[in-house]
C-alpha atoms as a PDB file:
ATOM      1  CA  UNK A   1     113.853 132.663  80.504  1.00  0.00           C
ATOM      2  CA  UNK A   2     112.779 129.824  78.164  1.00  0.00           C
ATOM      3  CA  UNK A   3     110.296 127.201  78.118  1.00  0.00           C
ATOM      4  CA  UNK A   4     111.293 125.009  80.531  1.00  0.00           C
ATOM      5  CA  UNK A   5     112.303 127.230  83.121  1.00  0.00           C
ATOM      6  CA  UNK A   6     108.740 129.336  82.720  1.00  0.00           C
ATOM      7  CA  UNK A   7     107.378 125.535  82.790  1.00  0.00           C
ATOM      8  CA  UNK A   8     109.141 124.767  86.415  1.00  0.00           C
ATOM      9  CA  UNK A   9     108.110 128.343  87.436  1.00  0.00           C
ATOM     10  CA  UNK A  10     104.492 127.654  87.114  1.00  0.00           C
ATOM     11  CA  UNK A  11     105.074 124.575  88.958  1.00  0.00           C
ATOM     12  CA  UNK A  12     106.912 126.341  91.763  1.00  0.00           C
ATOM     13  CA  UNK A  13     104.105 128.631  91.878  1.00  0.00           C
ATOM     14  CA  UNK A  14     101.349 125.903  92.046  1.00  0.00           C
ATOM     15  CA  UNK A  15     103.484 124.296  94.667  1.00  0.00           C
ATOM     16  CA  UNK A  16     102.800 127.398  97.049  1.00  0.00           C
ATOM     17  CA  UNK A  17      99.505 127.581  96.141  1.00  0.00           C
ATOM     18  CA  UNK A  18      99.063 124.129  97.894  1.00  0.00           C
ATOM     19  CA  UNK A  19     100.923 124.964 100.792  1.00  0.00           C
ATOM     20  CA  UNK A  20      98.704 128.389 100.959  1.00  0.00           C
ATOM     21  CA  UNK A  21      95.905 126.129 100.237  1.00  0.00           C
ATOM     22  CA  UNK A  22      96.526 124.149 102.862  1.00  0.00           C
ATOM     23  CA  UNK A  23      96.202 126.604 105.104  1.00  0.00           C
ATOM     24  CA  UNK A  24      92.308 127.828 104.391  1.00  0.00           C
ATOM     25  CA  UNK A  25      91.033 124.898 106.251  1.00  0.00           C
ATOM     26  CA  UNK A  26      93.082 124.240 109.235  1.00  0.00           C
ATOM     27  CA  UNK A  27      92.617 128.204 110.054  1.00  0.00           C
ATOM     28  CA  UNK A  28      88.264 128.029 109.787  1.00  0.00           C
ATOM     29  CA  UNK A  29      89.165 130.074 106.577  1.00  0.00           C
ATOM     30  CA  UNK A  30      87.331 128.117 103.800  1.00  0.00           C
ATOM     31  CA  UNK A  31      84.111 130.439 104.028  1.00  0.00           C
ATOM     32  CA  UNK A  32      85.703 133.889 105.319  1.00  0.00           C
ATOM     33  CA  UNK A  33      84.890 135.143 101.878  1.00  0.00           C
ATOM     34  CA  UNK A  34      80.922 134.129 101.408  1.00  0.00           C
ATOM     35  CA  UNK A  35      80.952 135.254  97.816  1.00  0.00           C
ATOM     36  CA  UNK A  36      83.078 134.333  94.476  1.00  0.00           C
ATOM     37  CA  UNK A  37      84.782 135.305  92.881  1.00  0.00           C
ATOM     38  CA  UNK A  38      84.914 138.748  94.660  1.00  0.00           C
ATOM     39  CA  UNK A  39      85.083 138.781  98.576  1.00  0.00           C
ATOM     40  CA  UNK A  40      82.420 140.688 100.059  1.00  0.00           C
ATOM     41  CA  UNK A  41      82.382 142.560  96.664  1.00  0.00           C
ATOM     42  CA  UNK A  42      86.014 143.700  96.832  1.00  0.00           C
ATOM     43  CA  UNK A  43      89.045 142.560  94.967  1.00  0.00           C
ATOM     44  CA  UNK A  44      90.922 143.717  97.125  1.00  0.00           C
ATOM     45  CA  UNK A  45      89.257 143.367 100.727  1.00  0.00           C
ATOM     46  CA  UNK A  46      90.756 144.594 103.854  1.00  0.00           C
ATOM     47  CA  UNK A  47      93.197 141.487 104.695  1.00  0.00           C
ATOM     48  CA  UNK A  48      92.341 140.640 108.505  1.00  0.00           C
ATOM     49  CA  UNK A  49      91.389 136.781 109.965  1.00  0.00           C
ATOM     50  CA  UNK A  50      90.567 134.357 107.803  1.00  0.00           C
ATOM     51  CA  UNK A  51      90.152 136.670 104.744  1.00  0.00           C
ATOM     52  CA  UNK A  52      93.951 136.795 105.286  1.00  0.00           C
ATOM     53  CA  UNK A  53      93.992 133.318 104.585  1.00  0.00           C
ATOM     54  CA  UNK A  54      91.327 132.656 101.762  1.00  0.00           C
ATOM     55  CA  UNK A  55      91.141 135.379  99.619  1.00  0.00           C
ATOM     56  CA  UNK A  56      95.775 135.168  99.507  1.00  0.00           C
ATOM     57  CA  UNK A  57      94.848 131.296  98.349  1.00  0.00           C
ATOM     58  CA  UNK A  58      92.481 133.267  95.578  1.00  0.00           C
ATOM     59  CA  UNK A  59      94.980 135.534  94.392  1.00  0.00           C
ATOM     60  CA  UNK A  60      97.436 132.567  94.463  1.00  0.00           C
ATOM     61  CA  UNK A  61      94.890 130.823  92.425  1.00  0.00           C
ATOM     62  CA  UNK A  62      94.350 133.340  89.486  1.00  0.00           C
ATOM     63  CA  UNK A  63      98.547 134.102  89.332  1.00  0.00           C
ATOM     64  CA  UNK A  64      98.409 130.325  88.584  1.00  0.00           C
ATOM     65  CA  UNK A  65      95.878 130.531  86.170  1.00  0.00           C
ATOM     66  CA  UNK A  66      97.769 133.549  84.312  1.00  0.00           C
ATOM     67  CA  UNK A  67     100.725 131.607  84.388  1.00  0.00           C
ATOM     68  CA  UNK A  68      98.895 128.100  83.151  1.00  0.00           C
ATOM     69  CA  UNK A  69      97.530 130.119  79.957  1.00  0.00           C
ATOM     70  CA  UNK A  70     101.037 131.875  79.723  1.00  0.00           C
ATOM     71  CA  UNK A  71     102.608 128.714  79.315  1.00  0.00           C
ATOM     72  CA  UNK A  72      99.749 126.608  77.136  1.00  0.00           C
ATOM     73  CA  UNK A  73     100.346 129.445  74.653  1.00  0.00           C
ATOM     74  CA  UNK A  74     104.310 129.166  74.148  1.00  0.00           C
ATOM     75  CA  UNK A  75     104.498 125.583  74.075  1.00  0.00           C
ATOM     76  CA  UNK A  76     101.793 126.000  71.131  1.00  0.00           C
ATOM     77  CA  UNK A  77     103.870 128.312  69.223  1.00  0.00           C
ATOM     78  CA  UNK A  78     107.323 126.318  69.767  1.00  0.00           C
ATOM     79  CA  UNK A  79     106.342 122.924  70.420  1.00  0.00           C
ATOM     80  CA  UNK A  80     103.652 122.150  68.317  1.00  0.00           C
ATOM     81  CA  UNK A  81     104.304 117.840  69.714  1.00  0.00           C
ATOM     82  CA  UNK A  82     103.093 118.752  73.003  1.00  0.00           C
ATOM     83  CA  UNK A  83     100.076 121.967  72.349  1.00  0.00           C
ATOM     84  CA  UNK A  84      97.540 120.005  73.214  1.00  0.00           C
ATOM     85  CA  UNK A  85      99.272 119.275  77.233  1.00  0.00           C
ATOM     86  CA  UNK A  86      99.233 122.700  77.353  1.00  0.00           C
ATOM     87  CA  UNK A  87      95.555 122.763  76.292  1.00  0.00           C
ATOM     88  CA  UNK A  88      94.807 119.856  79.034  1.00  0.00           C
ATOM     89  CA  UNK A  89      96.707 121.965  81.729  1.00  0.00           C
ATOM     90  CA  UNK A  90      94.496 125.018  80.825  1.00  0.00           C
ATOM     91  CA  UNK A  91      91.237 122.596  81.066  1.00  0.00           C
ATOM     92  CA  UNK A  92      92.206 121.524  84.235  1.00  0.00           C
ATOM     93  CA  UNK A  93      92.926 124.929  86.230  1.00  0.00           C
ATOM     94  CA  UNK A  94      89.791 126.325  84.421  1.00  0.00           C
ATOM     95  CA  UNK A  95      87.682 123.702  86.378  1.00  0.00           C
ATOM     96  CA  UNK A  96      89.523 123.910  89.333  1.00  0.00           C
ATOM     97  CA  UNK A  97      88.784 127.277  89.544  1.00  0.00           C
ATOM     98  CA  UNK A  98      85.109 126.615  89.109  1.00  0.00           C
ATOM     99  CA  UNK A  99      85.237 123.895  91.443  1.00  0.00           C
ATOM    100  CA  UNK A 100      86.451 126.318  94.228  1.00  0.00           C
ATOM    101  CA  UNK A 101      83.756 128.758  93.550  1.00  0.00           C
ATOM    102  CA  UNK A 102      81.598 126.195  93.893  1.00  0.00           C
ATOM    103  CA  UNK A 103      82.507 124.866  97.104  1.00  0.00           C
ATOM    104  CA  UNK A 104      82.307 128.310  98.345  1.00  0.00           C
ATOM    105  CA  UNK A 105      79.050 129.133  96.466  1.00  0.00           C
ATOM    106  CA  UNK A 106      77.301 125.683  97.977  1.00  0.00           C
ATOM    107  CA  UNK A 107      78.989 125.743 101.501  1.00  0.00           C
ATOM    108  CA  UNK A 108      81.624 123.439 101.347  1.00  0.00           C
ATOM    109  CA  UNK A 109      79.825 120.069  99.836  1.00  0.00           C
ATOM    110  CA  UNK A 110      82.050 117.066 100.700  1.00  0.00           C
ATOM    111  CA  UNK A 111      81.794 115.863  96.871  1.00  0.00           C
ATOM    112  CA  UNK A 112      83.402 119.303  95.583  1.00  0.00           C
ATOM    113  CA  UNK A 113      85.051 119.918  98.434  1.00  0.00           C
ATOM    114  CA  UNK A 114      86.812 116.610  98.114  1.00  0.00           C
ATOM    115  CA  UNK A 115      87.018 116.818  94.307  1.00  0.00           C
ATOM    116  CA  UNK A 116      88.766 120.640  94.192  1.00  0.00           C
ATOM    117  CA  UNK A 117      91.635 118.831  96.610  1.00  0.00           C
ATOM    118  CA  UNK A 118      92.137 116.081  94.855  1.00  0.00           C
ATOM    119  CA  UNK A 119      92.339 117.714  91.153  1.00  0.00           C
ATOM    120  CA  UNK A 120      94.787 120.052  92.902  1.00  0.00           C
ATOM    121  CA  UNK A 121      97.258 117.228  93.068  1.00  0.00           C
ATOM    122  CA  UNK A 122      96.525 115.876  90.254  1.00  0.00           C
ATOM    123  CA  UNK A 123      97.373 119.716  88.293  1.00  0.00           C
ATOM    124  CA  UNK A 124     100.497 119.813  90.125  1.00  0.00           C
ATOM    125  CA  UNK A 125     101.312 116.131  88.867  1.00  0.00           C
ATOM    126  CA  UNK A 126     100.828 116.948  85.724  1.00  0.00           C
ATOM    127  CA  UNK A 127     102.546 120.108  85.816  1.00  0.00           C
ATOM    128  CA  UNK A 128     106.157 118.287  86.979  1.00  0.00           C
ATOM    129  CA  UNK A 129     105.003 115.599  83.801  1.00  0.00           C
ATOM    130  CA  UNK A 130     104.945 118.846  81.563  1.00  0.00           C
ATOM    131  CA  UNK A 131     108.140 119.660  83.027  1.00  0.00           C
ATOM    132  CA  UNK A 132     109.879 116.865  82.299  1.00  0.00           C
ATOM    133  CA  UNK A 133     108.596 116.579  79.271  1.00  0.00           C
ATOM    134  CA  UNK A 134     110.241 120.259  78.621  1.00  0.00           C
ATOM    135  CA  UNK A 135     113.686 119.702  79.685  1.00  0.00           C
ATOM    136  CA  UNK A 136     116.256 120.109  77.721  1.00  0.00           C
ATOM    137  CA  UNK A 137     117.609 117.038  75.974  1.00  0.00           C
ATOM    138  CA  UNK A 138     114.658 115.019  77.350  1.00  0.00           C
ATOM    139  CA  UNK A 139     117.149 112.220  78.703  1.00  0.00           C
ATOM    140  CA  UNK A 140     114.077 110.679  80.909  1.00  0.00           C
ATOM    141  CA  UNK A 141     112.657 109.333  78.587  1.00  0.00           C
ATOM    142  CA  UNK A 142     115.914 107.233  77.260  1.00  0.00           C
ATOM    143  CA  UNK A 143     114.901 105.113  80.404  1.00  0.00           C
ATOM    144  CA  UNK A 144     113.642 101.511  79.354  1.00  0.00           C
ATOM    145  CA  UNK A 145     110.127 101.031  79.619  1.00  0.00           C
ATOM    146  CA  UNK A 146     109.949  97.803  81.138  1.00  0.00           C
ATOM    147  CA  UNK A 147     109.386  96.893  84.635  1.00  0.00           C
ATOM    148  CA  UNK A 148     110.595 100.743  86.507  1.00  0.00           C
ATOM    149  CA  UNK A 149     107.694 102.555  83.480  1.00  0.00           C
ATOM    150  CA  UNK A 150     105.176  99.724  85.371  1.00  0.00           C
ATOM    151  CA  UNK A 151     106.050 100.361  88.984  1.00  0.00           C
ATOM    152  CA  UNK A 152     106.103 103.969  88.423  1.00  0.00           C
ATOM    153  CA  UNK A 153     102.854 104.626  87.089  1.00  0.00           C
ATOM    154  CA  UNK A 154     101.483 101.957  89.749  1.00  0.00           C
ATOM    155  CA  UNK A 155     102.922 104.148  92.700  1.00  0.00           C
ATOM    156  CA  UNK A 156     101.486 107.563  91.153  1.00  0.00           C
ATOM    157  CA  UNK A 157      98.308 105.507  90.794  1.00  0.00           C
ATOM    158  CA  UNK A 158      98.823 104.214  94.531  1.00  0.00           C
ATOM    159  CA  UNK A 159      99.861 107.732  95.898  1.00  0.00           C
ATOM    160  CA  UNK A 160      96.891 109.792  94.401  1.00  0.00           C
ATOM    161  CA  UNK A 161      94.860 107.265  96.070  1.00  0.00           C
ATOM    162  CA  UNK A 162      96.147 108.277  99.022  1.00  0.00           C
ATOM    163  CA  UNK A 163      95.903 111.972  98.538  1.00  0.00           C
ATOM    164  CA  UNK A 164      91.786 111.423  97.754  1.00  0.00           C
ATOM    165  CA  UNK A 165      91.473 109.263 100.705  1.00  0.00           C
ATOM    166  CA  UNK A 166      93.305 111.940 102.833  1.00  0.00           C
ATOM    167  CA  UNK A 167      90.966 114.582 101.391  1.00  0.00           C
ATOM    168  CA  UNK A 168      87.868 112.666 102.555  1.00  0.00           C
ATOM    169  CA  UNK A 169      89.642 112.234 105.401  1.00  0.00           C
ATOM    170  CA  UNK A 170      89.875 116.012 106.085  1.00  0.00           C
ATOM    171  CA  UNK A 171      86.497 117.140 105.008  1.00  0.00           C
ATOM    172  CA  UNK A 172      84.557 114.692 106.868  1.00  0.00           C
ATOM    173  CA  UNK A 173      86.237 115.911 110.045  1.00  0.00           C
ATOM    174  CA  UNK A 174      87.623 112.547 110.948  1.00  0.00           C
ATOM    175  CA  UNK A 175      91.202 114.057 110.893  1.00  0.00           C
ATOM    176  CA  UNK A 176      90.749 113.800 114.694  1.00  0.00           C
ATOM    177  CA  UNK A 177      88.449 110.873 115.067  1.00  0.00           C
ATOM    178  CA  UNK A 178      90.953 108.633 116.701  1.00  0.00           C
ATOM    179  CA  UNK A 179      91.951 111.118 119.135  1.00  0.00           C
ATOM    180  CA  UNK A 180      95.890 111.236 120.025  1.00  0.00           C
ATOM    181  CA  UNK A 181      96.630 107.153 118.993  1.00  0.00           C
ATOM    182  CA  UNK A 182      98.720 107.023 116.479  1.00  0.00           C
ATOM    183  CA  UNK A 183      99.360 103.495 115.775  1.00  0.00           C
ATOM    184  CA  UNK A 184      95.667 102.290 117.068  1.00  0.00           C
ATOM    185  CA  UNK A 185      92.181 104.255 116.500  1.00  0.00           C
ATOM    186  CA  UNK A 186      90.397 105.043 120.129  1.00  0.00           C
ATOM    187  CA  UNK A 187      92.549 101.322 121.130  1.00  0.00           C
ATOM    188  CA  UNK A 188      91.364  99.216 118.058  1.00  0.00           C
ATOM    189  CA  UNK A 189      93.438  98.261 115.097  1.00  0.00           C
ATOM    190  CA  UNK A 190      90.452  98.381 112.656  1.00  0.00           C
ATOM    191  CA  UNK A 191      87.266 100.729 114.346  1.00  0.00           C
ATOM    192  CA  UNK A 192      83.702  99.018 112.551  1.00  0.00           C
ATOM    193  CA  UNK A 193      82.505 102.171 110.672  1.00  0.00           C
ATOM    194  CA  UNK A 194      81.802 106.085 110.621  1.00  0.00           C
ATOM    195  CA  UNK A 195      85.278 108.382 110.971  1.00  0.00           C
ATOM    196  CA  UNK A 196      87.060 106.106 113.291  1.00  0.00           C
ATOM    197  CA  UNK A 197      87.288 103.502 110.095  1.00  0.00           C
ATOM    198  CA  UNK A 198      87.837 105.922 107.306  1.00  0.00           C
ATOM    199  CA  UNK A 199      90.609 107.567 109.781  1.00  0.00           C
ATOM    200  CA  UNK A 200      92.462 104.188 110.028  1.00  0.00           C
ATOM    201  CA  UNK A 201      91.852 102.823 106.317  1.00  0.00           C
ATOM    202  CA  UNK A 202      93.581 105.873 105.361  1.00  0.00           C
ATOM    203  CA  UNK A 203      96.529 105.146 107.817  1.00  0.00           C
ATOM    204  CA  UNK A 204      96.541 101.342 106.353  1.00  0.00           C
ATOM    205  CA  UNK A 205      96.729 102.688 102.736  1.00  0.00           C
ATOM    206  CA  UNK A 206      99.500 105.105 103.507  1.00  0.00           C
ATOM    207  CA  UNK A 207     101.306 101.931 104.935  1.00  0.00           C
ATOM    208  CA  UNK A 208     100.932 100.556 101.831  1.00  0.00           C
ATOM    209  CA  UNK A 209     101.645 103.036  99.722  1.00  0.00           C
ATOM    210  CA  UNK A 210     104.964 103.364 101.588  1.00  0.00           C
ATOM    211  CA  UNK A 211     106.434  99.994 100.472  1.00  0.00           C
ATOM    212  CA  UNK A 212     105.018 100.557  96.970  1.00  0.00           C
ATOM    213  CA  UNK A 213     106.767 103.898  96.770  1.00  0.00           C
ATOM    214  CA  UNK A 214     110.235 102.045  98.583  1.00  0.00           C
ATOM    215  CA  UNK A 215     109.858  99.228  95.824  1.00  0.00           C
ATOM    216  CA  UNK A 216     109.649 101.188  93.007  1.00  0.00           C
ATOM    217  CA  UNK A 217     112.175 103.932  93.889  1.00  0.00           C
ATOM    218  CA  UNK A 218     114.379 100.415  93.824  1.00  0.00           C
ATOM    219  CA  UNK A 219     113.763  99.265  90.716  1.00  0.00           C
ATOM    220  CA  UNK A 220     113.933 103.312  88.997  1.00  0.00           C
ATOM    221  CA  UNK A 221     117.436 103.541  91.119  1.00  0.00           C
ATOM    222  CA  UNK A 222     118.403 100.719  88.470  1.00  0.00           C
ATOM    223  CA  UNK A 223     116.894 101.656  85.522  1.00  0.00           C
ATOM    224  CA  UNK A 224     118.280 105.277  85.886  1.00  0.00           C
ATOM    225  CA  UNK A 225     121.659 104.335  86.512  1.00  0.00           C
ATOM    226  CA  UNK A 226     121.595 101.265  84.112  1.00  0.00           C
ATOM    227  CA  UNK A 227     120.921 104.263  82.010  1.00  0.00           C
ATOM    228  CA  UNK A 228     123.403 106.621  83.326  1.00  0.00           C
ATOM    229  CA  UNK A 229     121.505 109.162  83.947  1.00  0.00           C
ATOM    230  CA  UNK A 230     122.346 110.912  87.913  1.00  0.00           C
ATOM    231  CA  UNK A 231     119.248 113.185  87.662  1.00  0.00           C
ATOM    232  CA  UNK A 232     117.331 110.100  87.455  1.00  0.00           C
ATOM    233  CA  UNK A 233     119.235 108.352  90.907  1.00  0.00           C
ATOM    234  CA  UNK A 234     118.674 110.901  92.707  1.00  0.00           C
ATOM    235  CA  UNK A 235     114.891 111.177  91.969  1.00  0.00           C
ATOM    236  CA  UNK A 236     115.041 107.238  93.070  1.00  0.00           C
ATOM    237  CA  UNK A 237     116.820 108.168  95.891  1.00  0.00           C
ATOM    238  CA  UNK A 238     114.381 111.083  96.895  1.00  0.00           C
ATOM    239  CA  UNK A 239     111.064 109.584  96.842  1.00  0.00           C
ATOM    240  CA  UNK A 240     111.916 107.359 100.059  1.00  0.00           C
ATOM    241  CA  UNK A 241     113.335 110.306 102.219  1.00  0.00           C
ATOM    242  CA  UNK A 242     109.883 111.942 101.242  1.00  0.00           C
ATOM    243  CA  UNK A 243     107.769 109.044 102.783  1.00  0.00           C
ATOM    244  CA  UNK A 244     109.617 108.925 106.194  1.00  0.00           C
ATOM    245  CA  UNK A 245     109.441 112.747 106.291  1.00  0.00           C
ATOM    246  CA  UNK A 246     105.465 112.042 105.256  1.00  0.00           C
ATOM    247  CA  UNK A 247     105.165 109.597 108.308  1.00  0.00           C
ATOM    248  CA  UNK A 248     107.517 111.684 110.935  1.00  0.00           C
ATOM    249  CA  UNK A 249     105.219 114.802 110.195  1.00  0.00           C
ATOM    250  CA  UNK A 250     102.074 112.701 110.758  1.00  0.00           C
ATOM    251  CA  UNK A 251     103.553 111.678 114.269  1.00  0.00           C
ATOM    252  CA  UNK A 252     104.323 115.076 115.172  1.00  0.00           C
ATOM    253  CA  UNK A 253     100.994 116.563 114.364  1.00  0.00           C
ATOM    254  CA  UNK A 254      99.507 113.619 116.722  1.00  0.00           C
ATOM    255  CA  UNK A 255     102.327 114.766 119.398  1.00  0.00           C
ATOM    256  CA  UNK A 256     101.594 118.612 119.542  1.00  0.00           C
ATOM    257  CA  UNK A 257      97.999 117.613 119.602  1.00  0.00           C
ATOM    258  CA  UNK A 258      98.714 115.795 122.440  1.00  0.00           C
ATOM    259  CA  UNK A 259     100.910 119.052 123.883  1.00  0.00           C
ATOM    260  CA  UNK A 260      98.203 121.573 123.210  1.00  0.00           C
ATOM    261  CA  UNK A 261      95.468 119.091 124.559  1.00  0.00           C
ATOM    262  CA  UNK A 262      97.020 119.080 128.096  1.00  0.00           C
ATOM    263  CA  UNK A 263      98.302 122.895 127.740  1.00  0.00           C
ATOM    264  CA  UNK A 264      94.277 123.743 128.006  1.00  0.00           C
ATOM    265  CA  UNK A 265      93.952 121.073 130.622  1.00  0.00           C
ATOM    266  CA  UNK A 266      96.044 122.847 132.693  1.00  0.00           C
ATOM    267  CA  UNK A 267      95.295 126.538 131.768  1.00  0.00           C
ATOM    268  CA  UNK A 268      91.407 125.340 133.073  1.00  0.00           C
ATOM    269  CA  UNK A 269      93.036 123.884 136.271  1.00  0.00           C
ATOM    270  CA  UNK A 270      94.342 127.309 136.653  1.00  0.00           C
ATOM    271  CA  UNK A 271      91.660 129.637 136.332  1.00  0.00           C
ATOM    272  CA  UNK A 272      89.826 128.265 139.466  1.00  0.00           C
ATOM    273  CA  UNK A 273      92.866 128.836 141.415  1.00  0.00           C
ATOM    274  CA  UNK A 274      94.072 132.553 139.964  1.00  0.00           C
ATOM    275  CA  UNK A 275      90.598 133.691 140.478  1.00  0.00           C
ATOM    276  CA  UNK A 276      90.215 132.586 143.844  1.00  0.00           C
ATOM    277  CA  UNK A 277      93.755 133.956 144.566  1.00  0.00           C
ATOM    278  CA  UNK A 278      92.758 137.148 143.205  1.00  0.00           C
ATOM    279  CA  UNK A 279      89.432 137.765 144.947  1.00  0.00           C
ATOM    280  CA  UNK A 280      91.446 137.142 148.171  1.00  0.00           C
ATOM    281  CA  UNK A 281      93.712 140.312 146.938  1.00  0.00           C
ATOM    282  CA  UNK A 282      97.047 138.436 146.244  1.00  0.00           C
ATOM    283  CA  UNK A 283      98.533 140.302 142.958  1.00  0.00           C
ATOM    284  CA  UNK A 284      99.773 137.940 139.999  1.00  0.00           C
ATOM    285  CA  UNK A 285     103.111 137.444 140.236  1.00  0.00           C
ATOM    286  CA  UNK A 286     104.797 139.365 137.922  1.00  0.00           C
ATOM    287  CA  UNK A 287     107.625 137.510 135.216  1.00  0.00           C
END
């Protein structure tokens, strides 16, 4: 294996430590380990509920870290140019580490809580720079630096912007403030304050992010194959795909939301019914 396949491994790795992330909170996991960095003492507890869930996002989390050190140290013996990224990238999954333990430590505090998510991203960012930076021949970087350098760093600018807003977003529980709307909040366009606005100015930035993100991929599409470079077209090509797959799974969460809402409507319409069914000794009928 060399350098920049180890580099894209480590990436591929963080990537799954997002997605494993990701799950701790949905699942009521975030505290089903009260202590850090054991869990309940153990390093290996017994893996049931939402251990299951937080303490796999831990292990995750230090086979990250192994593999963030792993890599600092070979790019400082072969590419002495770029020792200190690997430095920075070592920095930042230290803290993030720390960050986590905090949040357990101090009971999820919105600040850290918010902060650990959005430095996530942020490592992972900088992991795919590091990777490019790594590859073989380096032919990114032959791109002109003009206009598609600008609207690129705008859009990463724009996007993690997006990613911190969606973080507060999540931790302050308004995730579900505006109920099952999905182009209006509880009937408004723009609610006055509390949840129901931080829902929907997160909803209005993703808007524009999305034509930021269509623009640029536009003007990269050029540059890359002004510079003939086809790795670079279909990055262009990519990003855009990604943004209406962002906004179909957003309207699919509010949709099965929607479907499980009225599946416990209806299992509560039936209890009354079964029970009074049963009582008067007619048997469930059997599937």
């Amino acid at each position: 294996m060399n350098l920049y396949r180890y580099a894209l491994a480590t990436a591929a790795t963080t990537y799954l430590l997002l997605l494993v992330g990701g799950l701790v909170n949905p699942t009521g996991s975030s505290l089903a380990c009260p202590d850090w960095p054991l869990c309940y003492g153990q390093v290996f507890p017994e893996m049931v509920g939402g251990v299951r869930f937080e303490h796999t996002h831990r292990l995750v989390a230090t086979l990250v870290g192994l593999l963030t050190i792993g890599l600092a140290g070979w790019i400082w013996r072969t590419r002495g140019e770029l020792r200190w990224f690997g430095v920075t990238a070592v920095v930042l999954v230290v803290v993030q580490g720390v960050l986590g333990g905090i949040t357990v430590l101090l009971r999820l505090p919105l600040a850290v809580s918010a902060a650990h998510l959005a430095l996530s991203m942020f490592f992972f960012a900088y992991l795919i720079y590091m990777c490019f930076r790594l590859r073989p021949g380096d032919p990114v970087w032959a791109w002109p630096r003009g206009g598609a350098a600008a609207w690129a760093g705008a859009t990463a600018v724009a996007i993690y912007l997006q990613i911190f807003l969606g973080a507060l977003v999540r931790h302050t529980g308004s995730g579900r403030a505006c109920g099952l709307d999905w182009l209006l909040c509880q009937g408004r366009l723009l609610p006055s304050h509390g949840p129901l606005l931080l829902h929907m100015v997160h909803r209005f930035v993703g808007v524009a992010v999305a034509l930021v993100i269509v623009a640029a991929s536009l003007r990269a599409y050029r540059a890359a194959g002004a510079a003939g470079s086809r790795f670079g077209v279909v990055l262009a090509g990519l990003a855009p795909m990604f943004v209406a797959a962002q906004i179909f799974l957003g309207a699919w969460t509010v949709k099965k939301r929607d479907q499980r809402r009225r599946g416990h409507r209806a299992s509560r319409r039936r209890r009354p019914i079964v029970g009074r069914l049963r009582r008067a000794g007619v048997p469930p009928r059997r599937r």
